[in-house]
Protein backbone atom coordinates (compact mmCIF):
# COMPACT_ATOMS: atom_id res chain seq x y z
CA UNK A 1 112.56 41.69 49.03
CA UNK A 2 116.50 43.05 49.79
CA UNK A 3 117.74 40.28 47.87
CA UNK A 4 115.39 41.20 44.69
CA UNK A 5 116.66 44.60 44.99
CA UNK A 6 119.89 43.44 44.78
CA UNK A 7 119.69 41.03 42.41
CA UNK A 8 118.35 43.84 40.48
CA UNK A 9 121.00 46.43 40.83
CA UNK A 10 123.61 43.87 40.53
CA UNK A 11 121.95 42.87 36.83
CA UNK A 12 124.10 43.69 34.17
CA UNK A 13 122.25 42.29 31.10
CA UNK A 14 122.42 44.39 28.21
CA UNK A 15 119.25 46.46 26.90
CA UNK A 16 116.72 44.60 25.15
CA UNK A 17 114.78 45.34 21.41
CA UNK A 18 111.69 47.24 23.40
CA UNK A 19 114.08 49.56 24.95
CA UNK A 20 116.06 49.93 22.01
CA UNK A 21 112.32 50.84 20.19
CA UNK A 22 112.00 53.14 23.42
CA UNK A 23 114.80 54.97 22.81
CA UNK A 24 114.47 54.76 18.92
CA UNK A 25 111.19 56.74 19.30
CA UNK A 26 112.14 59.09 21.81
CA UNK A 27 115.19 60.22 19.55
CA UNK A 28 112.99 60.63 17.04
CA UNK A 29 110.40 62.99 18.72
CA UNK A 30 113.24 65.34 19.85
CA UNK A 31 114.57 65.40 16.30
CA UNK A 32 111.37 65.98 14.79
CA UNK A 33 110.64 68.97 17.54
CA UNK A 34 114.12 70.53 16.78
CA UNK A 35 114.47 70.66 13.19
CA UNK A 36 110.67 70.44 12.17
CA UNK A 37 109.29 73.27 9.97
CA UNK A 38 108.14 75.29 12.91
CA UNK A 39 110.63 73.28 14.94
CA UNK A 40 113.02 75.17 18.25
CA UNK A 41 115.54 75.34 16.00
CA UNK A 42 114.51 76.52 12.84
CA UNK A 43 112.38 79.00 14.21
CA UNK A 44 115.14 80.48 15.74
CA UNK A 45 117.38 80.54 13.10
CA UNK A 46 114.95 82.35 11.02
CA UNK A 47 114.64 84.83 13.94
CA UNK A 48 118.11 85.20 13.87
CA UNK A 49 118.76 85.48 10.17
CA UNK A 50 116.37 88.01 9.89
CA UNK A 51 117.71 90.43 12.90
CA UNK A 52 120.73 90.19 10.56
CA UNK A 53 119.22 90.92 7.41
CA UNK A 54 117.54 94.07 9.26
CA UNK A 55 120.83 95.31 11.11
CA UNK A 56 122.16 94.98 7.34
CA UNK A 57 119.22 96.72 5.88
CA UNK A 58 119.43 99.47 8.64
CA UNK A 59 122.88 100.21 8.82
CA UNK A 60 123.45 100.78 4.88
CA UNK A 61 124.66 104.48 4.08
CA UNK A 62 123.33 106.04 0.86
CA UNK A 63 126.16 106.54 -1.74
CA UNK A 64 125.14 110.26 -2.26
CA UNK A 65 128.07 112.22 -1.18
């Protein structure tokens, strides 16, 4: 059993095509949660863009003087 475990950690072979597909896929999902329509980040950057438009719209002085 050691010398499995060894011969295991010791294995240097490069990755093969169903852990490239692995890691294909799983790049995939994260870039489909971030920048989805309702996504992490787009939600937050229209959160963000409107706290700006509203500090914008809020802080305007009337031109009556």
């Amino acid at each position: 059993m050691k010398s499995k475990i060894k011969q295991f950690i010791s294995d240097e072979s490069g990755v093969t095509a169903i852990e490239y597909g692995i890691l294909a896929a799983a790049m995939a999902a994260a870039i489909g949660v971030i920048f989805g329509a309702d996504g992490v980040f787009v939600t937050a950057l229209k959160e963000r863009f409107a706290a700006i438009a509203d500090q914008i719209t809020n802080t305007a002085t009337p031109s009556g003087d």
